[in-house]
PDB file of N, CA and C in Angstrom:
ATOM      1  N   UNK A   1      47.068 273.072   1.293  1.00  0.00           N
ATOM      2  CA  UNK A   1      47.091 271.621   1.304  1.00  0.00           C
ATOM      3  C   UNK A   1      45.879 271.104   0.529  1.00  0.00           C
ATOM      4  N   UNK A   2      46.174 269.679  -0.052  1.00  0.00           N
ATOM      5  CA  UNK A   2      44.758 269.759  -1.461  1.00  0.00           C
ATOM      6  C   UNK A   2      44.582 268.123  -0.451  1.00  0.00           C
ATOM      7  N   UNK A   3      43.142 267.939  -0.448  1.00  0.00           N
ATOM      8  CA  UNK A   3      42.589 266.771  -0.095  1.00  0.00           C
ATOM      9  C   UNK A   3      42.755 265.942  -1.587  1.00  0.00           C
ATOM     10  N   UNK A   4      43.405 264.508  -0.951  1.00  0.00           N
ATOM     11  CA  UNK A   4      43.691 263.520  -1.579  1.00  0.00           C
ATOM     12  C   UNK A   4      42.264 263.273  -3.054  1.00  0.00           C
ATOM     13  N   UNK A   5      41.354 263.587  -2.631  1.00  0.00           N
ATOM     14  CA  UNK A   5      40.357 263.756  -4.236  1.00  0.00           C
ATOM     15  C   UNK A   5      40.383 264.570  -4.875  1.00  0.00           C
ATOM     16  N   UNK A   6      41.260 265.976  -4.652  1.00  0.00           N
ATOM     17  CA  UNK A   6      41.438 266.539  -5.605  1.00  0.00           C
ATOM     18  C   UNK A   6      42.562 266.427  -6.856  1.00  0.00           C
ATOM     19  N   UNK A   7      41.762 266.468  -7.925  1.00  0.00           N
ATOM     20  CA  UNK A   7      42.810 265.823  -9.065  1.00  0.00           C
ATOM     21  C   UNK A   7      44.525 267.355  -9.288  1.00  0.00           C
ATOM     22  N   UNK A   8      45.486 267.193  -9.366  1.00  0.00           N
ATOM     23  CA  UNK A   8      46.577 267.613  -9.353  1.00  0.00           C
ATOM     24  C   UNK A   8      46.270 268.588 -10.825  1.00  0.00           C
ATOM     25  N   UNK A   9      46.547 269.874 -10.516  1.00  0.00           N
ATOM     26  CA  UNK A   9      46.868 270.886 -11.778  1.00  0.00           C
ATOM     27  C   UNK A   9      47.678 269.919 -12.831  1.00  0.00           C
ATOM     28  N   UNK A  10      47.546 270.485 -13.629  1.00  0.00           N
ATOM     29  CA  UNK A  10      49.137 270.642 -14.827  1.00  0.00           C
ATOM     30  C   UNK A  10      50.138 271.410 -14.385  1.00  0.00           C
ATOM     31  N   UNK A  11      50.832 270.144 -14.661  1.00  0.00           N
ATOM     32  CA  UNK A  11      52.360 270.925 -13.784  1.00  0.00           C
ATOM     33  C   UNK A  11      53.422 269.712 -14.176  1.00  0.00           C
ATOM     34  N   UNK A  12      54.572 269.323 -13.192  1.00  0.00           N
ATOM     35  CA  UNK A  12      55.391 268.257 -13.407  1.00  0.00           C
ATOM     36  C   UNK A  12      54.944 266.816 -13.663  1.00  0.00           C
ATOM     37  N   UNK A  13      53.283 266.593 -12.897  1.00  0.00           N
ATOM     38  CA  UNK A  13      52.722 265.475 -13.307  1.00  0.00           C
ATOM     39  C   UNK A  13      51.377 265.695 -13.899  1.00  0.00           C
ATOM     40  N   UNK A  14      51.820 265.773 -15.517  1.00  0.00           N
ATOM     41  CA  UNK A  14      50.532 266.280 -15.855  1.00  0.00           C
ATOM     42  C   UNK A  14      49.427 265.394 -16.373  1.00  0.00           C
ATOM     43  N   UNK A  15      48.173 265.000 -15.491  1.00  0.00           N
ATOM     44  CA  UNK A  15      47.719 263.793 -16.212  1.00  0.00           C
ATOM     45  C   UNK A  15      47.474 263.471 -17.840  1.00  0.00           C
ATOM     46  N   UNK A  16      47.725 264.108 -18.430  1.00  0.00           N
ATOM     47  CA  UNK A  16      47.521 264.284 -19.914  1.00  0.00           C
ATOM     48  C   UNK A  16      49.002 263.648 -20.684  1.00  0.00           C
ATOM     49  N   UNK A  17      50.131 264.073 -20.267  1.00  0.00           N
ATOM     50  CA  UNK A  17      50.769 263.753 -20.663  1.00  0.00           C
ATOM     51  C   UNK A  17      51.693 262.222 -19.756  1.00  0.00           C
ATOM     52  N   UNK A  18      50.968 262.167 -18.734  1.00  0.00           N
ATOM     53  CA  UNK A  18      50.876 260.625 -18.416  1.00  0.00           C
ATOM     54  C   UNK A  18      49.843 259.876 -19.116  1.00  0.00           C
ATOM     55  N   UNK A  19      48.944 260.229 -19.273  1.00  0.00           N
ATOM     56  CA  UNK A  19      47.651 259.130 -20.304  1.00  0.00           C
ATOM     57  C   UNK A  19      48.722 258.792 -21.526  1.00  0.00           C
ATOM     58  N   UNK A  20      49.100 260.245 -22.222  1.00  0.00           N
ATOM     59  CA  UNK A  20      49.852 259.472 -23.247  1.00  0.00           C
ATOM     60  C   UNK A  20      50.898 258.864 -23.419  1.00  0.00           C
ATOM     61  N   UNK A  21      51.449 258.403 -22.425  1.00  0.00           N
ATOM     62  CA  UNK A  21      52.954 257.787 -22.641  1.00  0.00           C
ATOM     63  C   UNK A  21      51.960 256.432 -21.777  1.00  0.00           C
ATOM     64  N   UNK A  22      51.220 256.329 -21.359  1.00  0.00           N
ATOM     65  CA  UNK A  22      50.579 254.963 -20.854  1.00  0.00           C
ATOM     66  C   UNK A  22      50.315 254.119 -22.261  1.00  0.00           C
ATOM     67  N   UNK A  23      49.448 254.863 -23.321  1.00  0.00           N
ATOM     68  CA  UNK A  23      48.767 254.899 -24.167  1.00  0.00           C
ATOM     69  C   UNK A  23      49.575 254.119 -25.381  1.00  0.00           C
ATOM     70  N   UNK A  24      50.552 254.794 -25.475  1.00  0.00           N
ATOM     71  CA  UNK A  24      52.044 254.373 -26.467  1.00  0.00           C
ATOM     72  C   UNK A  24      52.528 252.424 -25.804  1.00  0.00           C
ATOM     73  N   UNK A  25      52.584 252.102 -24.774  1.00  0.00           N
ATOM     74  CA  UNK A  25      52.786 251.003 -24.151  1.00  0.00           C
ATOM     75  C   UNK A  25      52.078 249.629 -25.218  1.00  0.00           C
ATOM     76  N   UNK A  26      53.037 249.306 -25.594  1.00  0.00           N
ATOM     77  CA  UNK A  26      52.328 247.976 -26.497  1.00  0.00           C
ATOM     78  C   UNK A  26      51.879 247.299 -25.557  1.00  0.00           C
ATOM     79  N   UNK A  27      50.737 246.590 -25.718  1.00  0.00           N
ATOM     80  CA  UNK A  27      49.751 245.857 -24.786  1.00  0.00           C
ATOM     81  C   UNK A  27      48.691 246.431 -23.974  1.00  0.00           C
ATOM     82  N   UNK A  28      48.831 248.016 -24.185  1.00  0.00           N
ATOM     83  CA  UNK A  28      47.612 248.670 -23.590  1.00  0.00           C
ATOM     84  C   UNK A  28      46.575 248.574 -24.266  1.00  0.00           C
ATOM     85  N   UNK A  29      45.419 248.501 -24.275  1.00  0.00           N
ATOM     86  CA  UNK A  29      44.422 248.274 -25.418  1.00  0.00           C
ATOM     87  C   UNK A  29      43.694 249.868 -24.652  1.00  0.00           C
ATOM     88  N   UNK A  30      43.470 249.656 -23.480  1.00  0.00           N
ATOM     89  CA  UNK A  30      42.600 251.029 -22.974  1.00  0.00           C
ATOM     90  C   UNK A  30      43.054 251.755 -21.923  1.00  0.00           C
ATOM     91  N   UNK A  31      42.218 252.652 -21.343  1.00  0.00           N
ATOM     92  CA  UNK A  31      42.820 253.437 -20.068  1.00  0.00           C
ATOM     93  C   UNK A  31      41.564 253.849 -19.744  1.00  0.00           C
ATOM     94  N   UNK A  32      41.014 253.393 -18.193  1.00  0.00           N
ATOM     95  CA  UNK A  32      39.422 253.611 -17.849  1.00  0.00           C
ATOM     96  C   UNK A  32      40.055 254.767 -17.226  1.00  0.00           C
ATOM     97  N   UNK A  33      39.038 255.340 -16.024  1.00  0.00           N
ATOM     98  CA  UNK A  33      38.819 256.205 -15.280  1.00  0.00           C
ATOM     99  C   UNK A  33      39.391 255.606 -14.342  1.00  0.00           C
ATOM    100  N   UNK A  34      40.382 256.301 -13.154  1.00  0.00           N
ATOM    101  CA  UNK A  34      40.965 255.448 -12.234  1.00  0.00           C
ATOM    102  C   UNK A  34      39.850 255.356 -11.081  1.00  0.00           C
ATOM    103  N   UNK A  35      38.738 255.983 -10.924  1.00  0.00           N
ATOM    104  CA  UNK A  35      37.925 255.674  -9.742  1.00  0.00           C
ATOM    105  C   UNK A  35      36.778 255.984 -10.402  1.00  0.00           C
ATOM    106  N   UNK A  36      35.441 255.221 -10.581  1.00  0.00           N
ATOM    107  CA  UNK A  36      34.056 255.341 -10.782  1.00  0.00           C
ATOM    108  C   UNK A  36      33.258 255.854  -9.918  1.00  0.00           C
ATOM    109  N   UNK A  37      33.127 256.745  -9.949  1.00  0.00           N
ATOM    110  CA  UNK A  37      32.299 257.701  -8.754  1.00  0.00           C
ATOM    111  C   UNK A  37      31.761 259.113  -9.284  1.00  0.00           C
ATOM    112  N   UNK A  38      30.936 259.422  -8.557  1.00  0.00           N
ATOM    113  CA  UNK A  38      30.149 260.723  -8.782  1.00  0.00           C
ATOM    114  C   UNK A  38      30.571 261.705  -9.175  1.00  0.00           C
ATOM    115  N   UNK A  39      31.782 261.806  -9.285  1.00  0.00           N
ATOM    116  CA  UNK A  39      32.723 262.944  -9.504  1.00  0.00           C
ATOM    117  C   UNK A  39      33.273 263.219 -11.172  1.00  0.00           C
ATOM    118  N   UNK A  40      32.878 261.838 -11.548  1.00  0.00           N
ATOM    119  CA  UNK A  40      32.763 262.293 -13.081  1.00  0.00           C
ATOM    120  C   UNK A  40      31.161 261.966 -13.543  1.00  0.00           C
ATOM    121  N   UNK A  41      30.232 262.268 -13.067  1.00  0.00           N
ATOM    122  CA  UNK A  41      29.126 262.517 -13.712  1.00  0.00           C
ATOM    123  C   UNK A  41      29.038 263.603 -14.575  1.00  0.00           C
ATOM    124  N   UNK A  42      29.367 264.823 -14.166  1.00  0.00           N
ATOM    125  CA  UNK A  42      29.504 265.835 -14.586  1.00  0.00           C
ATOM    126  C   UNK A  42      29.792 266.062 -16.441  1.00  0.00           C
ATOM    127  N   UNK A  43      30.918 265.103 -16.072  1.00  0.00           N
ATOM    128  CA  UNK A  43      32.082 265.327 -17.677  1.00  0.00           C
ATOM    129  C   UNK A  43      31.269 264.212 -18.064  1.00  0.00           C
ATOM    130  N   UNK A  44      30.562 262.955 -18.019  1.00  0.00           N
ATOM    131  CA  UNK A  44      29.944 261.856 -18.573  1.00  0.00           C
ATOM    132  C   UNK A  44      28.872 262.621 -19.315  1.00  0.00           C
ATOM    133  N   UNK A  45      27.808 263.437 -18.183  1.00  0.00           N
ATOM    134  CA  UNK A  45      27.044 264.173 -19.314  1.00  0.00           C
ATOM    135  C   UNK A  45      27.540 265.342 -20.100  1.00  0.00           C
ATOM    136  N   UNK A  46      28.046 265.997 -20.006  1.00  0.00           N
ATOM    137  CA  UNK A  46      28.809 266.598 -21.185  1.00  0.00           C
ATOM    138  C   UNK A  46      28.902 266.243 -22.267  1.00  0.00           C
ATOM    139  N   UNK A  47      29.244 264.559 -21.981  1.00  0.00           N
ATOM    140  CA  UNK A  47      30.231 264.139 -23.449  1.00  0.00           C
ATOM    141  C   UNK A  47      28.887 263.754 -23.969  1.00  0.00           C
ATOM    142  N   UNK A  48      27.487 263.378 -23.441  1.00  0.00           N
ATOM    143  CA  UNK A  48      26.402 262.664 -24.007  1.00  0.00           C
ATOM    144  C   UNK A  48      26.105 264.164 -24.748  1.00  0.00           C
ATOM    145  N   UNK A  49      26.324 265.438 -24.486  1.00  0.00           N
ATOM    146  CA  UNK A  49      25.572 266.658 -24.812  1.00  0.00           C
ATOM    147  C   UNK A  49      26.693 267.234 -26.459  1.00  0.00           C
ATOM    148  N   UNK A  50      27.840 267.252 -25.748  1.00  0.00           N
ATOM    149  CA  UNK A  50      28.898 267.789 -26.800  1.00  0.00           C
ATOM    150  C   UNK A  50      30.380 266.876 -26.628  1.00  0.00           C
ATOM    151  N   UNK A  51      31.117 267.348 -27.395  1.00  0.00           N
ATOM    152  CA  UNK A  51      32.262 266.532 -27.550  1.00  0.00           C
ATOM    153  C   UNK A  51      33.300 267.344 -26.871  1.00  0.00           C
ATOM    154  N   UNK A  52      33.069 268.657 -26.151  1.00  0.00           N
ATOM    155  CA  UNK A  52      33.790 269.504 -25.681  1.00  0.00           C
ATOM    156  C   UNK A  52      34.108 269.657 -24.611  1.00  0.00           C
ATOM    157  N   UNK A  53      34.666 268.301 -24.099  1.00  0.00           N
ATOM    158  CA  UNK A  53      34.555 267.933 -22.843  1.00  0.00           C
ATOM    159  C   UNK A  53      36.415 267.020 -22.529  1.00  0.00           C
ATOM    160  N   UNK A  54      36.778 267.523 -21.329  1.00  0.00           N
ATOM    161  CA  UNK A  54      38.313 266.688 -21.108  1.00  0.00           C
ATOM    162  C   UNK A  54      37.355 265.148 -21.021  1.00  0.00           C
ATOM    163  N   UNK A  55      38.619 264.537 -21.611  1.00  0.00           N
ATOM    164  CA  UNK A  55      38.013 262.836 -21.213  1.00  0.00           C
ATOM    165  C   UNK A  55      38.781 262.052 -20.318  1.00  0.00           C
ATOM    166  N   UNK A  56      37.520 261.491 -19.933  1.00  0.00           N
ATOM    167  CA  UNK A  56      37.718 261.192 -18.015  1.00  0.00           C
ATOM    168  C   UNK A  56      38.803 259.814 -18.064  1.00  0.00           C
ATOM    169  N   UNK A  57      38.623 259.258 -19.133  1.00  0.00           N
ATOM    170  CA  UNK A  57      39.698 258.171 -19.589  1.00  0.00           C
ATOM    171  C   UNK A  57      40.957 258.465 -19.203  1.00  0.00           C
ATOM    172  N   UNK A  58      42.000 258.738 -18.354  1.00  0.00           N
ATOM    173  CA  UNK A  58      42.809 258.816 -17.958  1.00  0.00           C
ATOM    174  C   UNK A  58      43.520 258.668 -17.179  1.00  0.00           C
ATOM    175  N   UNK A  59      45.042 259.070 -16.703  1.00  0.00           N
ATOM    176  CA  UNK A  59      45.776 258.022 -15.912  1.00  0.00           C
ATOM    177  C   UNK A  59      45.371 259.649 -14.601  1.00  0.00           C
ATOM    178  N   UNK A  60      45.073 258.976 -12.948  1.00  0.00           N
ATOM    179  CA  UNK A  60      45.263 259.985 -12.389  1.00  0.00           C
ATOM    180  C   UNK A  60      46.163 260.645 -11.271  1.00  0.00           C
ATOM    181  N   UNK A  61      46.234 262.025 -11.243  1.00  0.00           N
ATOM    182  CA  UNK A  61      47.138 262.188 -10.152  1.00  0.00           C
ATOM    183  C   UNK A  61      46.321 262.853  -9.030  1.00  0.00           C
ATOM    184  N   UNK A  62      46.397 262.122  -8.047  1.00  0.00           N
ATOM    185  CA  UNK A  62      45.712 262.919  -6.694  1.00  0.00           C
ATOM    186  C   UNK A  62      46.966 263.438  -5.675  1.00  0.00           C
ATOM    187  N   UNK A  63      46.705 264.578  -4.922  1.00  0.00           N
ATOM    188  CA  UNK A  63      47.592 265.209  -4.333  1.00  0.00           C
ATOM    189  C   UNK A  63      46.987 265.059  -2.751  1.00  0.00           C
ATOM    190  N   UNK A  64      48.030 264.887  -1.614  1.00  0.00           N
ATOM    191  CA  UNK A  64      47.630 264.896  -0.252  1.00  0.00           C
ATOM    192  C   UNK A  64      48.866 265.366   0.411  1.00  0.00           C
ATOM    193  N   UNK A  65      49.166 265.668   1.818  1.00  0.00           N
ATOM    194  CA  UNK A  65      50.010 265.962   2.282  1.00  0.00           C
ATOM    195  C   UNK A  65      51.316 265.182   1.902  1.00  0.00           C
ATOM    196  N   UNK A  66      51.000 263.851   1.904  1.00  0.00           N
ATOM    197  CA  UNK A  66      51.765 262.685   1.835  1.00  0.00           C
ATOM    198  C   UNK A  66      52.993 262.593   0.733  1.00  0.00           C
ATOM    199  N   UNK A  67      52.135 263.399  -0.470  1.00  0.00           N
ATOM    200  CA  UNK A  67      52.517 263.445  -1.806  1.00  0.00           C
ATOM    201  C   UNK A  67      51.733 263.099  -2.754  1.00  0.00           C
ATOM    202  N   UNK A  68      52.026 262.624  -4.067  1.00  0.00           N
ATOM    203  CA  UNK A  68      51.022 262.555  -4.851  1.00  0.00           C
ATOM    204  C   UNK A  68      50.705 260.679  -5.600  1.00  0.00           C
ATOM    205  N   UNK A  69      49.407 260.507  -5.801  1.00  0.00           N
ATOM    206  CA  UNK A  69      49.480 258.990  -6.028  1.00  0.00           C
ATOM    207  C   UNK A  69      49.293 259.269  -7.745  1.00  0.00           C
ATOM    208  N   UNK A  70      49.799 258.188  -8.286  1.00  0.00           N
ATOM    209  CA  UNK A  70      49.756 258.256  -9.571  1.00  0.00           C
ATOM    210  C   UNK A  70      49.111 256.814  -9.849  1.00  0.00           C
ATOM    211  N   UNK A  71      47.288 256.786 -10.662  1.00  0.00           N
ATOM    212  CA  UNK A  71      46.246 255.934 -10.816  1.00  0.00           C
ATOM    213  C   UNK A  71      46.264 255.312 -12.105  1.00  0.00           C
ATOM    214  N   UNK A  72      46.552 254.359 -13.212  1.00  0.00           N
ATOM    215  CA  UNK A  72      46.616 253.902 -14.330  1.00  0.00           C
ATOM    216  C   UNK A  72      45.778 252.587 -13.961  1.00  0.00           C
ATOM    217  N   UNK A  73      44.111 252.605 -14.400  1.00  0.00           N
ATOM    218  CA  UNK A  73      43.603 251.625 -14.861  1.00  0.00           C
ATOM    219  C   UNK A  73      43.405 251.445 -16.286  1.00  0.00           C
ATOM    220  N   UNK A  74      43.831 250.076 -16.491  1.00  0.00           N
ATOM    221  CA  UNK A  74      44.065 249.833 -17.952  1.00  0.00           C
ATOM    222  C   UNK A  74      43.851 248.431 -18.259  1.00  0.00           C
ATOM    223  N   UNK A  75      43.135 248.405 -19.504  1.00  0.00           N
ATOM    224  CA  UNK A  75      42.940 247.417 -20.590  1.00  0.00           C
ATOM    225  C   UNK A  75      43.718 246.349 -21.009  1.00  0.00           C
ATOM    226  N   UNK A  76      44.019 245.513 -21.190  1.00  0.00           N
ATOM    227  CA  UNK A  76      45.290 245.386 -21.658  1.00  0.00           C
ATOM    228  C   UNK A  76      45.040 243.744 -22.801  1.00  0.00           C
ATOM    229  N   UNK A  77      45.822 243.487 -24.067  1.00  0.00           N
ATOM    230  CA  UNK A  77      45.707 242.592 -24.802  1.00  0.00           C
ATOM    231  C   UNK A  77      45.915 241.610 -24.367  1.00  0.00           C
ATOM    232  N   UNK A  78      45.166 240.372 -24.581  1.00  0.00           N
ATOM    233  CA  UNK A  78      45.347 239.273 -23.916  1.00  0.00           C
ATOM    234  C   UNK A  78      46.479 238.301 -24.695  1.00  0.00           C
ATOM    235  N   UNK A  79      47.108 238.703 -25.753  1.00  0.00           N
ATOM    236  CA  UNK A  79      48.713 237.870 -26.217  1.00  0.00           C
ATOM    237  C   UNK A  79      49.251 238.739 -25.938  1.00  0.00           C
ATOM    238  N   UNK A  80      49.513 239.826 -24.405  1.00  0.00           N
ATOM    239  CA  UNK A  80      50.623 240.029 -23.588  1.00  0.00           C
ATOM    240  C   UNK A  80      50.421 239.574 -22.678  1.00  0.00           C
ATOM    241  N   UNK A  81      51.407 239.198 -21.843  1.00  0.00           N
ATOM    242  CA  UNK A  81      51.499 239.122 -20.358  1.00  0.00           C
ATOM    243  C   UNK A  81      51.133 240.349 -19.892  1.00  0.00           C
ATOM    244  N   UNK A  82      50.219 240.241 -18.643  1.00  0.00           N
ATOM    245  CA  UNK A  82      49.888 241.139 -18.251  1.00  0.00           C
ATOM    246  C   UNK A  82      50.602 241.260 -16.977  1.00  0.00           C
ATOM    247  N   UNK A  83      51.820 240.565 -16.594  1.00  0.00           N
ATOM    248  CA  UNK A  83      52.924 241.429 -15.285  1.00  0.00           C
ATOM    249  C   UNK A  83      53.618 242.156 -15.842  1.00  0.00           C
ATOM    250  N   UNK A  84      53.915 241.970 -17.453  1.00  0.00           N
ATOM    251  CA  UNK A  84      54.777 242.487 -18.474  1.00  0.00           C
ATOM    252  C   UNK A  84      54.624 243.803 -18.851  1.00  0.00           C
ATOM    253  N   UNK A  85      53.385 244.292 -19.162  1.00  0.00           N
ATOM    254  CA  UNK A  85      52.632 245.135 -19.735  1.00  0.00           C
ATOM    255  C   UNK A  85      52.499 246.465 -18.469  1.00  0.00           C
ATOM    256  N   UNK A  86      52.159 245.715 -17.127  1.00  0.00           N
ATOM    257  CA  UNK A  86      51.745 246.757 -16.170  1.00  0.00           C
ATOM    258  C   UNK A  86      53.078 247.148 -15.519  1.00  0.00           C
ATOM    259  N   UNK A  87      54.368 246.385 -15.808  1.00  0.00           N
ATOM    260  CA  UNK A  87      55.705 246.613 -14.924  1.00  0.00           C
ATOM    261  C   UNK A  87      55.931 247.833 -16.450  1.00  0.00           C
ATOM    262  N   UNK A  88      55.863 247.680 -17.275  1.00  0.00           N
ATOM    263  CA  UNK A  88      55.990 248.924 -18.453  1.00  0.00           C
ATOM    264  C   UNK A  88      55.597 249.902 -18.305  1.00  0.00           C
ATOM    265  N   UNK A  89      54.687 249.807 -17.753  1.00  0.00           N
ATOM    266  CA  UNK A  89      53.463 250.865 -17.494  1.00  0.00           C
ATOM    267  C   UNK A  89      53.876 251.622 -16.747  1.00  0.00           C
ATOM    268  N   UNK A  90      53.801 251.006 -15.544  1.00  0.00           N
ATOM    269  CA  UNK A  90      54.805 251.914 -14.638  1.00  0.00           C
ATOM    270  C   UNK A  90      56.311 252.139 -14.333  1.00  0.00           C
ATOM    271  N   UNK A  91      57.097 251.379 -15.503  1.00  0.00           N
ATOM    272  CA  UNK A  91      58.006 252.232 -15.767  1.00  0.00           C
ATOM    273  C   UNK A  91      57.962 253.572 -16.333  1.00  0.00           C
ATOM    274  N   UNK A  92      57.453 253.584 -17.162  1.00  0.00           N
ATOM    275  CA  UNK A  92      56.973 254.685 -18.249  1.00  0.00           C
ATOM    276  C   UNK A  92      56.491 255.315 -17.104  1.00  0.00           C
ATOM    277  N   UNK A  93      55.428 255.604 -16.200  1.00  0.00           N
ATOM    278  CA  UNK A  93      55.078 256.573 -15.145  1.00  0.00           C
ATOM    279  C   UNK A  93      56.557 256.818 -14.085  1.00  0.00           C
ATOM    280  N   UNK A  94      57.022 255.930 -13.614  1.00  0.00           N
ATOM    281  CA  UNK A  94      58.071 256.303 -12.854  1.00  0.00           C
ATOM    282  C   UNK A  94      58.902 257.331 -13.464  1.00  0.00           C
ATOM    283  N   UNK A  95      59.104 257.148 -14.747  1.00  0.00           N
ATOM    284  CA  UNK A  95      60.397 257.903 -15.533  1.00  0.00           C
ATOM    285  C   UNK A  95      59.590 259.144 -15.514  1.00  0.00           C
ATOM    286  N   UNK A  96      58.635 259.645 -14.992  1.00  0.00           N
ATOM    287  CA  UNK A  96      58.402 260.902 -15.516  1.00  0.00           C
ATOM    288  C   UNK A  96      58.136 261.556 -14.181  1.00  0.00           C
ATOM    289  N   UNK A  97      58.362 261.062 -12.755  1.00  0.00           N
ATOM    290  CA  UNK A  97      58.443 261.825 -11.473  1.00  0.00           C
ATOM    291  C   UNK A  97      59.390 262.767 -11.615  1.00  0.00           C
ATOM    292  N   UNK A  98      59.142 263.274 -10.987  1.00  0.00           N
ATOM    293  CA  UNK A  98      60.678 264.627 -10.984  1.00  0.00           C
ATOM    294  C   UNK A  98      61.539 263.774  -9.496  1.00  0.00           C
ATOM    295  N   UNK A  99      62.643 264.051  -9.482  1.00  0.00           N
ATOM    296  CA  UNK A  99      63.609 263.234  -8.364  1.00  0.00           C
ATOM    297  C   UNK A  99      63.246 263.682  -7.114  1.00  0.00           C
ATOM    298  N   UNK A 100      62.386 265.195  -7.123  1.00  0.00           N
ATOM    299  CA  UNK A 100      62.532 265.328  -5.804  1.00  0.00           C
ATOM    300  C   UNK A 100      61.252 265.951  -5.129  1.00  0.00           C
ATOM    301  N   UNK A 101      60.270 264.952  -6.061  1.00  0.00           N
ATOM    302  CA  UNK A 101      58.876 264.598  -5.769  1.00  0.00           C
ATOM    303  C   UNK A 101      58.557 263.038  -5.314  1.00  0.00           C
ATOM    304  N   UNK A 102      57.341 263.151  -4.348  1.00  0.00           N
ATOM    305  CA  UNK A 102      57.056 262.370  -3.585  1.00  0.00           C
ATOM    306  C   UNK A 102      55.916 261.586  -4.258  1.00  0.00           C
ATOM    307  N   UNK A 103      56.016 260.434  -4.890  1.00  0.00           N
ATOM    308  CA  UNK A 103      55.059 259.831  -5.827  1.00  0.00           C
ATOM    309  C   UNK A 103      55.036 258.478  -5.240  1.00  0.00           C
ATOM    310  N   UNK A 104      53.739 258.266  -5.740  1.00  0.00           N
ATOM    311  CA  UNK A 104      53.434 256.993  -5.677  1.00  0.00           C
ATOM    312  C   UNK A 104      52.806 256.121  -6.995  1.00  0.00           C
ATOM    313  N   UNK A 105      53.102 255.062  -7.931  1.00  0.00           N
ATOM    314  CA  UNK A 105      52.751 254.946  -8.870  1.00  0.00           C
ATOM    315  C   UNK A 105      51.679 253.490  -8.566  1.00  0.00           C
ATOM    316  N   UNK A 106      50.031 253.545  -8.939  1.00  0.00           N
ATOM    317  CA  UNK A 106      49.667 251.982  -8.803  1.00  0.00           C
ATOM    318  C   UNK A 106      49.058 252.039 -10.139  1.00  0.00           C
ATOM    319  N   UNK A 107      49.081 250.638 -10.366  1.00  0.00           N
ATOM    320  CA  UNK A 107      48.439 250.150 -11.924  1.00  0.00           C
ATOM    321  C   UNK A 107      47.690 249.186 -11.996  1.00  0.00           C
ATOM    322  N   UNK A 108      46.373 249.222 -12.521  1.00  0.00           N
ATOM    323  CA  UNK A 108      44.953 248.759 -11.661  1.00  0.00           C
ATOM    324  C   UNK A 108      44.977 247.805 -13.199  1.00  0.00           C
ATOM    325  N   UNK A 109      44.592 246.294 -13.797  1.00  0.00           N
ATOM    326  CA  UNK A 109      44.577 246.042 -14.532  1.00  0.00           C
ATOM    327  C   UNK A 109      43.328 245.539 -14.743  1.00  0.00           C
ATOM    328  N   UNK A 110      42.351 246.160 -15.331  1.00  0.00           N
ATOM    329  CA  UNK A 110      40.644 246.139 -15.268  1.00  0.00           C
ATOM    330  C   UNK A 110      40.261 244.859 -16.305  1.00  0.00           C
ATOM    331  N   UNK A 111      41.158 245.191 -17.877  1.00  0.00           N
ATOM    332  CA  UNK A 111      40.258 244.123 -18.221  1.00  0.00           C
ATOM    333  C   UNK A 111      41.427 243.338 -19.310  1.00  0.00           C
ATOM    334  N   UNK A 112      41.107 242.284 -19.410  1.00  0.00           N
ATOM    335  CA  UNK A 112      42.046 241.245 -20.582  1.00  0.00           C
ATOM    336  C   UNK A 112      41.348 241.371 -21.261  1.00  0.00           C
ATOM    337  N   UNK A 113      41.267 241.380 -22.903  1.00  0.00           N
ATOM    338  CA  UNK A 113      40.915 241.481 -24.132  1.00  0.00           C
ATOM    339  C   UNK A 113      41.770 240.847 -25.046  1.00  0.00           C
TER     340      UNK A 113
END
């Protein structure tokens, strides 16, 4: 059983290939970190040291008994609607649950630009 902060392997929800289908979404301008906390210090200094580092910019999946939550904070252009943009958003995440996984999709909208 994985405590809800641990980020989800690569597998059916792979955060990588959720960042990029977020990413593709006309009206996304960015994709932060879904939680600011100590837990990416680590990879922050990295990236100040080398470029050889996963980037923390991404959409996330945390795993708990419950099932798994799926995290998209994002940027977004200010000549879109932004109910428009984040109901896309998580379409595009919904379409990529498997049917007979237990997901949860939220979409955090951080900043207008």
């Amino acid at each position: 059983m994985r405590d809800i902060d641990t980020p989800q392997p690569h597998g059916p929800l792979d955060p990588e290939i959720l960042t990029a289908s977020v990413a593709e979404i006309d009206g996304v301008r960015d994709i932060f970190p879904a939680t600011a906390s100590l837990t990416l210090a680590p990879q922050l200094i990295a990236t100040i040291v080398t470029t050889a580092v996963d980037n923390p910019h991404r959409v996330d999946v945390l795993s708990d008994a419950a099932g798994e939550m799926i995290t998209a904070r994002i940027g977004i252009r200010r000549d879109t609607p932004a109910p428009h943009t984040a109901t896309r958003v998580a379409d595009a995440l919904l379409a990529q649950i498997p049917e007979d996984a237990d997901a949860t999709v939220r979409i955090q909208i951080s900043r207008i630009a």
